[in-house]
Protein backbone atom coordinates (compact mmCIF):
# COMPACT_ATOMS: atom_id res chain seq x y z
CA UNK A 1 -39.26 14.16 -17.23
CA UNK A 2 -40.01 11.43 -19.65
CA UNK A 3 -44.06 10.33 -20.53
CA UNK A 4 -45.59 6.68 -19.65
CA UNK A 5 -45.33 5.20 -22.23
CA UNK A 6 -41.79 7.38 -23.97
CA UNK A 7 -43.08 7.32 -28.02
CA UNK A 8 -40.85 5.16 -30.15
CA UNK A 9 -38.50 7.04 -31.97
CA UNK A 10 -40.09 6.28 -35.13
CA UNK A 11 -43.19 8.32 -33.80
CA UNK A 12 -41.15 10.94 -33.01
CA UNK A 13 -39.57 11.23 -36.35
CA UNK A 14 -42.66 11.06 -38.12
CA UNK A 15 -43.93 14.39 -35.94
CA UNK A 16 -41.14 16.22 -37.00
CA UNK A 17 -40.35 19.37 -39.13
CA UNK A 18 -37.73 21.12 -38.99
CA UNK A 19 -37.39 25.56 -39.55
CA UNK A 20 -35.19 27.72 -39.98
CA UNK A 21 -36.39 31.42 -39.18
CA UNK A 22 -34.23 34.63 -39.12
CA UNK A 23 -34.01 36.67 -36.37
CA UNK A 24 -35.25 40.07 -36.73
CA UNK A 25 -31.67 41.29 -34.86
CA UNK A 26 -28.43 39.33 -34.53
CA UNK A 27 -28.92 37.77 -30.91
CA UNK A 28 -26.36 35.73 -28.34
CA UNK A 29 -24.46 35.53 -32.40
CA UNK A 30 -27.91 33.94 -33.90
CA UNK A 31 -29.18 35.31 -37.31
CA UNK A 32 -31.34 32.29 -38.01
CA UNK A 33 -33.08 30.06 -35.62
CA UNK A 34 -33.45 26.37 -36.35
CA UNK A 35 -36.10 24.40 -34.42
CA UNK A 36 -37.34 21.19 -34.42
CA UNK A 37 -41.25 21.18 -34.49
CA UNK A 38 -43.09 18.05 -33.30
CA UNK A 39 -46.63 17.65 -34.07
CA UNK A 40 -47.83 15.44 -30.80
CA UNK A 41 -50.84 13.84 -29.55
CA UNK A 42 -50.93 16.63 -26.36
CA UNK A 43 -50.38 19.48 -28.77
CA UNK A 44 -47.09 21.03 -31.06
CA UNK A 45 -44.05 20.61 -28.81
CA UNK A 46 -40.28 22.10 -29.60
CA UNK A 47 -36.97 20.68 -29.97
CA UNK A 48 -34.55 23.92 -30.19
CA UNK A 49 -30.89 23.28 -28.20
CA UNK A 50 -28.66 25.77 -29.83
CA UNK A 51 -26.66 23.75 -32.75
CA UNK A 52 -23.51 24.15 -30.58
CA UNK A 53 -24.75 22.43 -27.61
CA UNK A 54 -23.41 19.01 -27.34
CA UNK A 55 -25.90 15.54 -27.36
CA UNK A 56 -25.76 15.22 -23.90
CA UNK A 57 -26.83 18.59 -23.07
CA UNK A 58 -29.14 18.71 -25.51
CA UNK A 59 -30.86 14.63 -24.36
CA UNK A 60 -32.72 17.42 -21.94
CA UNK A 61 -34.19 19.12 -24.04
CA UNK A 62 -35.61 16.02 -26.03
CA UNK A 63 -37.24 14.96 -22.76
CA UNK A 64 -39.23 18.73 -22.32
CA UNK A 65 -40.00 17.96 -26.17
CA UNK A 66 -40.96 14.75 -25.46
CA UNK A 67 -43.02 15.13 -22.36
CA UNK A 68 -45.14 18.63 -23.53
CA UNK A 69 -45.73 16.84 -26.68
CA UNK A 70 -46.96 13.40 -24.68
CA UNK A 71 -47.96 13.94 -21.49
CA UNK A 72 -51.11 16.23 -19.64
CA UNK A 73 -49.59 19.50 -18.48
CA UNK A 74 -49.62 20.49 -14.44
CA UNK A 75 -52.73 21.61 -13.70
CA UNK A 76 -52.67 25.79 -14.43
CA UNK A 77 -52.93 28.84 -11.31
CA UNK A 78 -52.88 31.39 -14.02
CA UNK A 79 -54.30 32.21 -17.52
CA UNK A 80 -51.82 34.78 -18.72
CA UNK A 81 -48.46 35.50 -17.97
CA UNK A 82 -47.10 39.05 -17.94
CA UNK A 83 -43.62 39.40 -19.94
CA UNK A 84 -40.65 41.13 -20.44
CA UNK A 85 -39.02 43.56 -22.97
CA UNK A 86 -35.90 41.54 -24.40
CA UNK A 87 -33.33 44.29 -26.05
CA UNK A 88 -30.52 42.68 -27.38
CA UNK A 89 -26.88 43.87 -27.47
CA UNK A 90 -27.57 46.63 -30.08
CA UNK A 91 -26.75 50.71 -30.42
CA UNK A 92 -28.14 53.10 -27.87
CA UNK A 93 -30.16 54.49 -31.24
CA UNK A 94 -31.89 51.09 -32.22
CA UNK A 95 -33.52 50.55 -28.84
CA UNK A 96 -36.81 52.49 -29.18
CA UNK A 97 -37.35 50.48 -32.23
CA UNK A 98 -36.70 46.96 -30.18
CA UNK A 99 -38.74 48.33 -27.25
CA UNK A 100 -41.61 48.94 -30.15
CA UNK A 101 -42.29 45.22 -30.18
CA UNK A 102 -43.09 44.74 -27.00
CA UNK A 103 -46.08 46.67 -26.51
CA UNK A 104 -47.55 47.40 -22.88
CA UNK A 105 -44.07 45.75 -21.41
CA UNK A 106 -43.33 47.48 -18.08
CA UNK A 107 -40.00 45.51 -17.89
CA UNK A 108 -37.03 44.76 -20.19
CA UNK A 109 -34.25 42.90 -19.52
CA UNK A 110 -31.14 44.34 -21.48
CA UNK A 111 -28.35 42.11 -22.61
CA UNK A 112 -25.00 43.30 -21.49
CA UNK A 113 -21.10 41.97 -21.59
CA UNK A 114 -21.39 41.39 -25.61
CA UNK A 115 -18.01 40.21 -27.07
CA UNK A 116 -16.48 42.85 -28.82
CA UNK A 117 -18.18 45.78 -26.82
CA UNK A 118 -17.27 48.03 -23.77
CA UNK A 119 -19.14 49.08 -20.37
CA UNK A 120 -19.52 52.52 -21.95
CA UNK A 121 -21.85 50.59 -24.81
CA UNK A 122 -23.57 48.84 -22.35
CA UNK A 123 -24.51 52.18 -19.65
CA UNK A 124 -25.25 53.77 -23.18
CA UNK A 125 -28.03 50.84 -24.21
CA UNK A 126 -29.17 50.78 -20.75
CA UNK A 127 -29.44 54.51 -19.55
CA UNK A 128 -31.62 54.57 -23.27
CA UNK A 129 -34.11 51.72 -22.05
CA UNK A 130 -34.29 53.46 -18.48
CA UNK A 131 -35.02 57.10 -20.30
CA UNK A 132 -37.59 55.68 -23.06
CA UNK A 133 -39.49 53.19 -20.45
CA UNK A 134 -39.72 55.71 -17.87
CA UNK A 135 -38.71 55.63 -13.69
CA UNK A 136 -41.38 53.47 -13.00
CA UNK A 137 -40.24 50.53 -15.27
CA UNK A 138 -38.04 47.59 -14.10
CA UNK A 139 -34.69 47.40 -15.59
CA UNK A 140 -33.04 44.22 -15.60
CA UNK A 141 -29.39 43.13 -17.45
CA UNK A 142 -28.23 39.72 -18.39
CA UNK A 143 -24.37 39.07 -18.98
CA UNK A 144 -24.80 35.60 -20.19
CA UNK A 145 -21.57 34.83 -17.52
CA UNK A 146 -19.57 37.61 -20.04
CA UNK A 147 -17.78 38.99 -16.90
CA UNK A 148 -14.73 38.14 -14.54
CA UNK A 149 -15.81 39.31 -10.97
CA UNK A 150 -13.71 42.52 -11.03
CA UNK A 151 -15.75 43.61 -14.51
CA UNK A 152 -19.15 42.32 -13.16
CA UNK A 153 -18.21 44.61 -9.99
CA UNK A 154 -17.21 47.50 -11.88
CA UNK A 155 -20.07 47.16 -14.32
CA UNK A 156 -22.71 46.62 -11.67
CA UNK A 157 -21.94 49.82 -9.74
CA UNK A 158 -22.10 51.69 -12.48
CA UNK A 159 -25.21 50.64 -13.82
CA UNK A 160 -26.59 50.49 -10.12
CA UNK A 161 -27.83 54.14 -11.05
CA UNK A 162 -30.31 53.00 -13.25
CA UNK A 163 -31.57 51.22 -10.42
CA UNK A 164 -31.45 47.58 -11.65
CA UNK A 165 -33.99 44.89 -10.75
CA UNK A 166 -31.31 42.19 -10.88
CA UNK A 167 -28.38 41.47 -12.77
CA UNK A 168 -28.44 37.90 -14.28
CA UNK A 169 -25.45 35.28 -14.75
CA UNK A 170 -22.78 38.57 -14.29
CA UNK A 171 -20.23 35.62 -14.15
CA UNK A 172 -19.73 32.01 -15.96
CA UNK A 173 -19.08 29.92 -12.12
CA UNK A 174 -21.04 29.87 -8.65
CA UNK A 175 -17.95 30.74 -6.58
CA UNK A 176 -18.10 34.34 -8.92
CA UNK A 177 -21.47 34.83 -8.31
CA UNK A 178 -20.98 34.17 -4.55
CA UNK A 179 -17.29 36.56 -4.78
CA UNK A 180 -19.82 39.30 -6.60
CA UNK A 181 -22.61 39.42 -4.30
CA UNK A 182 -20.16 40.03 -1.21
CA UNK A 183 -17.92 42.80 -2.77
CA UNK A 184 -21.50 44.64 -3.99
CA UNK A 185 -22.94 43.86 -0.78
CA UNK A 186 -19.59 45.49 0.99
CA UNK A 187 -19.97 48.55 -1.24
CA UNK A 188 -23.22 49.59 0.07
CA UNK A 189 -24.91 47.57 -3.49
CA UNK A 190 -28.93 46.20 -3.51
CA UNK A 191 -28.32 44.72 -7.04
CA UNK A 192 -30.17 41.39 -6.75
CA UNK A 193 -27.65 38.73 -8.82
CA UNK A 194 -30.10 36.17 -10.80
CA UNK A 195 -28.66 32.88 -11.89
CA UNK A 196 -29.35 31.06 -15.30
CA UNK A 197 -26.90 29.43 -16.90
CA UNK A 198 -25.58 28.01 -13.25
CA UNK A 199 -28.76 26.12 -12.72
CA UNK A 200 -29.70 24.61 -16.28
CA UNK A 201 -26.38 24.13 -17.58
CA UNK A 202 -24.94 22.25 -14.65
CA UNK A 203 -25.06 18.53 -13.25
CA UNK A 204 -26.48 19.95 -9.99
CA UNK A 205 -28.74 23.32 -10.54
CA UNK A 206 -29.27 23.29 -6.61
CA UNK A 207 -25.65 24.47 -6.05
CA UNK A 208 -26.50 28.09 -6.54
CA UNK A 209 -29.03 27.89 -3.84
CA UNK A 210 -27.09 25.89 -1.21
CA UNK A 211 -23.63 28.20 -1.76
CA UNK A 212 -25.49 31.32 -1.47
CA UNK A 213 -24.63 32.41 -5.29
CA UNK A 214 -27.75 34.15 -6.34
CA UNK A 215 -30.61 36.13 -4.98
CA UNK A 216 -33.17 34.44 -7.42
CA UNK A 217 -32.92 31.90 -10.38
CA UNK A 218 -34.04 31.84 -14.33
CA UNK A 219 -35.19 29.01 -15.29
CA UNK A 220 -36.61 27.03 -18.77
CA UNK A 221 -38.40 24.64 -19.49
CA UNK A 222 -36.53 22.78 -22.59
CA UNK A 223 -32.89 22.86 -20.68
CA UNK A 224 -33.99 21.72 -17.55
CA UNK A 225 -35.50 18.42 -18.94
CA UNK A 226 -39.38 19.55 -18.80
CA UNK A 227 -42.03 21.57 -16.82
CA UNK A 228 -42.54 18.46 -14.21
CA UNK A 229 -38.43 18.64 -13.35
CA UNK A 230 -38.70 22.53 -13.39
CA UNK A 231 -41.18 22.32 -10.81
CA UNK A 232 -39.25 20.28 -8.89
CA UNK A 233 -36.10 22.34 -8.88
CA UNK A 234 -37.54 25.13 -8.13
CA UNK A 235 -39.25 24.00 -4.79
CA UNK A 236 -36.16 22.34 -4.16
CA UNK A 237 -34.43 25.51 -4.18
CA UNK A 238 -36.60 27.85 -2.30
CA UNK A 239 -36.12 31.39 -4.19
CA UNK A 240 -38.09 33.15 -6.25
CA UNK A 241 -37.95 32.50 -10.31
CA UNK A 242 -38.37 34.07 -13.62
CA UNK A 243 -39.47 31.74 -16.49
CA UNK A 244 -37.45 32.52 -19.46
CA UNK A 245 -37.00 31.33 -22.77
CA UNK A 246 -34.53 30.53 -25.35
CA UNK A 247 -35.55 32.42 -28.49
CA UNK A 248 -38.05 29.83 -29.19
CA UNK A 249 -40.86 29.67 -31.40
CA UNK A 250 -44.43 30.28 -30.23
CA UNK A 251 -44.43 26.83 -29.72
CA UNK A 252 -41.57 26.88 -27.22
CA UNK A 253 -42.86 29.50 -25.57
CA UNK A 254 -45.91 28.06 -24.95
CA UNK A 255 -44.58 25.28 -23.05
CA UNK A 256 -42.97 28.05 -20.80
CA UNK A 257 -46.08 30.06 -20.29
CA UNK A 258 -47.40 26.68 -19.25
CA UNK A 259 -44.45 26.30 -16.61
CA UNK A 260 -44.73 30.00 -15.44
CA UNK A 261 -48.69 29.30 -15.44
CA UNK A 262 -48.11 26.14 -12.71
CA UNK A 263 -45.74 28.42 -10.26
CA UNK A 264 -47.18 29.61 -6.94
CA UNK A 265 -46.29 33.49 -6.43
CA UNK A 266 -47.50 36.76 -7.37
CA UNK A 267 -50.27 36.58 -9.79
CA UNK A 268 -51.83 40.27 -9.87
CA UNK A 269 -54.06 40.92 -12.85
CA UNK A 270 -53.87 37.43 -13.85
CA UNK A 271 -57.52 36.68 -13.30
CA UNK A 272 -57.14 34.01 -11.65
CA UNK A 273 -59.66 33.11 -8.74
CA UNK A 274 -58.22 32.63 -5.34
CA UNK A 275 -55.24 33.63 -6.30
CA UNK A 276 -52.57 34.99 -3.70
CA UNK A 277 -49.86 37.28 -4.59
CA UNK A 278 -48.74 37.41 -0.58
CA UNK A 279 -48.80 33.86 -0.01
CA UNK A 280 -45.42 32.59 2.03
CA UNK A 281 -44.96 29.70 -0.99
CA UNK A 282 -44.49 31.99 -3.92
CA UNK A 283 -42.21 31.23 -6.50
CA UNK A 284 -42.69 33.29 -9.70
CA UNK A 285 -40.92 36.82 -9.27
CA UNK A 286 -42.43 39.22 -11.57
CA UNK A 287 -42.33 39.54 -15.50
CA UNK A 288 -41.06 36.43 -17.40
CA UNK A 289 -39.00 36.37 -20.50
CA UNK A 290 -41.11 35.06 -22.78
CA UNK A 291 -41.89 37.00 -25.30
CA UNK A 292 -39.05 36.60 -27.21
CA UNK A 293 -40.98 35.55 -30.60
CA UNK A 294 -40.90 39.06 -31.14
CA UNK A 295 -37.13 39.07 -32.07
CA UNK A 296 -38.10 36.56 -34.84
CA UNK A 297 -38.75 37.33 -38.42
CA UNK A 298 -41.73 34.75 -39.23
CA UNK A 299 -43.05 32.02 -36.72
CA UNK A 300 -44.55 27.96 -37.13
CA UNK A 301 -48.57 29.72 -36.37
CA UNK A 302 -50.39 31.98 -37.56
CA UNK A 303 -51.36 33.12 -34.00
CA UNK A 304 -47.99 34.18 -32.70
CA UNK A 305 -47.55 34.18 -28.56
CA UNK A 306 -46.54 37.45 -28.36
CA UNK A 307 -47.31 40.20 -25.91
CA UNK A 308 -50.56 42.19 -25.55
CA UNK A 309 -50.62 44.89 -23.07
CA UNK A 310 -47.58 43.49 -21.33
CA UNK A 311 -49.20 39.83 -20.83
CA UNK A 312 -49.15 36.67 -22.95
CA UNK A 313 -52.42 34.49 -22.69
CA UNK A 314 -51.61 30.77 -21.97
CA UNK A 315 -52.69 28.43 -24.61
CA UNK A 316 -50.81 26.17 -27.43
CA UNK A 317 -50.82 27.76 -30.50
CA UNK A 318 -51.70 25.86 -33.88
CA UNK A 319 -49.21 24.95 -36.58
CA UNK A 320 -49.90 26.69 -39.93
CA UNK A 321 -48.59 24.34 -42.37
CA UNK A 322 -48.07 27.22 -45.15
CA UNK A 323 -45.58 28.72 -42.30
CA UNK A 324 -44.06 25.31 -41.88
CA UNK A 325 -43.15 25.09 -45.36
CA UNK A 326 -42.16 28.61 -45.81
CA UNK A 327 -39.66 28.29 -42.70
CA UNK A 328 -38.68 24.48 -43.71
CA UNK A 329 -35.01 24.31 -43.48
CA UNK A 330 -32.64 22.82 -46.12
CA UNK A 331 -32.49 18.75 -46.61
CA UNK A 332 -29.50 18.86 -45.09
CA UNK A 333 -30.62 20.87 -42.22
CA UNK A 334 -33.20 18.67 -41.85
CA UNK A 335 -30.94 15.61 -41.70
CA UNK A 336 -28.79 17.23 -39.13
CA UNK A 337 -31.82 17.79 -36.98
CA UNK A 338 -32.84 14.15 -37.04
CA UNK A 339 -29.72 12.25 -36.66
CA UNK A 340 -29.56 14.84 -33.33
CA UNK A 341 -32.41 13.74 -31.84
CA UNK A 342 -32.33 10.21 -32.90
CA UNK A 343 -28.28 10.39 -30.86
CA UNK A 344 -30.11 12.63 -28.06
CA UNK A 345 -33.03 9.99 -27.97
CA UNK A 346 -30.89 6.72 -27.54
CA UNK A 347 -29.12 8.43 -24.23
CA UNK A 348 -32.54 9.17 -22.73
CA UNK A 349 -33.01 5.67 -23.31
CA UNK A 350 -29.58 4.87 -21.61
């Protein structure tokens, strides 16, 4: 959703640095994260569509930029957030060492279906995150739609045994997910099936819902076009939801704490007065997947959102301008970035 009055795009430009930062681990085929910072009136907002998106995809994500940046926030039900462990597609033997960075996380979410790799890699990485994290963790895998529906089935059952919160986005299209949730469902299977890339990448994010494709949804901020249009969808839709991210900066993140932080649902330990973890409107499902800044080597503030204890706090984190010009990306970069939002910016205005 756009703010009243939408800043020219001169002001927009003039907010705007651009940085590159490397990833601690190669992630979703990312070694170096480029981001578009702007420095708004509201607070630091985040332009960050992955460079292969296309402009009209990415127009979206201009308008979350544009309307964290430039307009007052929802009002908030919750002062922290609690988070999940994010383990990328890496060896069996590195996971302890990813896990490390997510101190007090009682959840990770485990990337799965990696091009170039086999189930036996994947029951390997997870059957390590179940075994360091302990029974009473929650397990959760994310194929980024890396699966036909016979894979996704034979995968699923085999992981079922490390009894799996959900599976997310096991296939690319709805009528898989719908296919996958009937054939586990006939072989006896409680795997929830989460959708992500089937609401924010497509021209109606409600189909999941209506066809019966998914058992809850992900959902971000920057994709969907803002924390206002979020909201919206998600009511709209009627299941629960995990807030997730997209390997943003703190500043990214912090505009999906912020969404998280406006969602009815479970809010136990959040500190929050009057708050109702039972009540029949709840909408946030558990741990979110936000505290992805951990997978980054460096960060835009010198007071990184990641986790404590499991939980992130809710606030919008300063820009260090020493970390801004250590992260700067090239000229040409830098170029790149603005001739992609000044192309993204004239559709929003179409």
């Amino acid at each position: 959703m756009l703010p009243d009055p939408v800043p020219p795009l001169e002001e927009v430009l003039d907010a705007m640095r651009v940085v590159a930062i490397p990833t601690r681990t190669r992630f979703r085929g990312v070694t170096v994260r480029e981001a578009a910072i702007l420095d708004a009136p509201r607070g630091a907002s985040e332009f960050s569509p992955f460079t292969e998106y296309g402009d009209a995809e990415s127009a979206s994500w201009l308008a979350a930029a544009l309307d964290f940046g430039w307009s007052e926030p929802p009002p908030l039900l919750r002062d922290r957030i609690e988070v999940n462990a994010t383990v990328p597609a890496v060896d069996a033997a590195e996971v302890a060492g990813i896990l490390a960075r997510f101190p007090g996380c009682r959840t990770a979410k485990v990337k799965v279906a990696e091009r170039g790799q086999t189930l036996a890699d994947d029951l390997a990485r997870v059957r390590a995150v179940r075994e360091i994290m302990g029974d009473d963790a929650r397990v959760r895998v994310d194929a980024n739609g890396g699966w036909g529906v016979d894979e996704a089935v034979t995968a699923l059952l085999a992981l079922a045994e490390f009894d799996l919160d959900y599976a997310e986005q096991p296939c690319a299209a709805v009528d898989e997910l719908v296919e996958v949730r009937l054939r586990l469902a006939a072989h006896g299977s409680v795997v929830r099936i989460a959708a992500d890339e089937s609401v924010r990448k497509a021209e109606d994010p409600l189909a999941v819902a209506r066809s019966g494709a998914a058992d809850l949804l992900i959902v971000k901020a920057q994709p969907l076009g803002g924390i206002d249009r979020a909201i919206r969808i998600v009511t709209e839709a009627g299941l629960p939801v995990v807030v997730s991210s997209a390997l943003d900066t703190s500043v990214g993140i912090s505009m999906g704490l912020h969404l998280a932080a406006a969602l009815p649902g479970p809010a136990a330990g959040s500190g929050i007065a009057g708050s109702d973890a039972t009540s029949p409107g709840a909408a946030l499902a558990g741990a979110c997947g936000l505290g992805t800044v951990a997978l980054l080597d460096g960060d835009v503030t010198a007071d990184p959102l990641i986790p404590e204890d499991g939980w992130i706090a809710v606030r919008r984190p300063a820009l260090d301008p020493d970390l801004l010009n250590r992260h700067a990306a090239p000229p040409e970069r830098e170029r790149w970035w603005r001739d992609r939002v000044s192309r993204c910016y004239a559709l929003l205005g179409a």
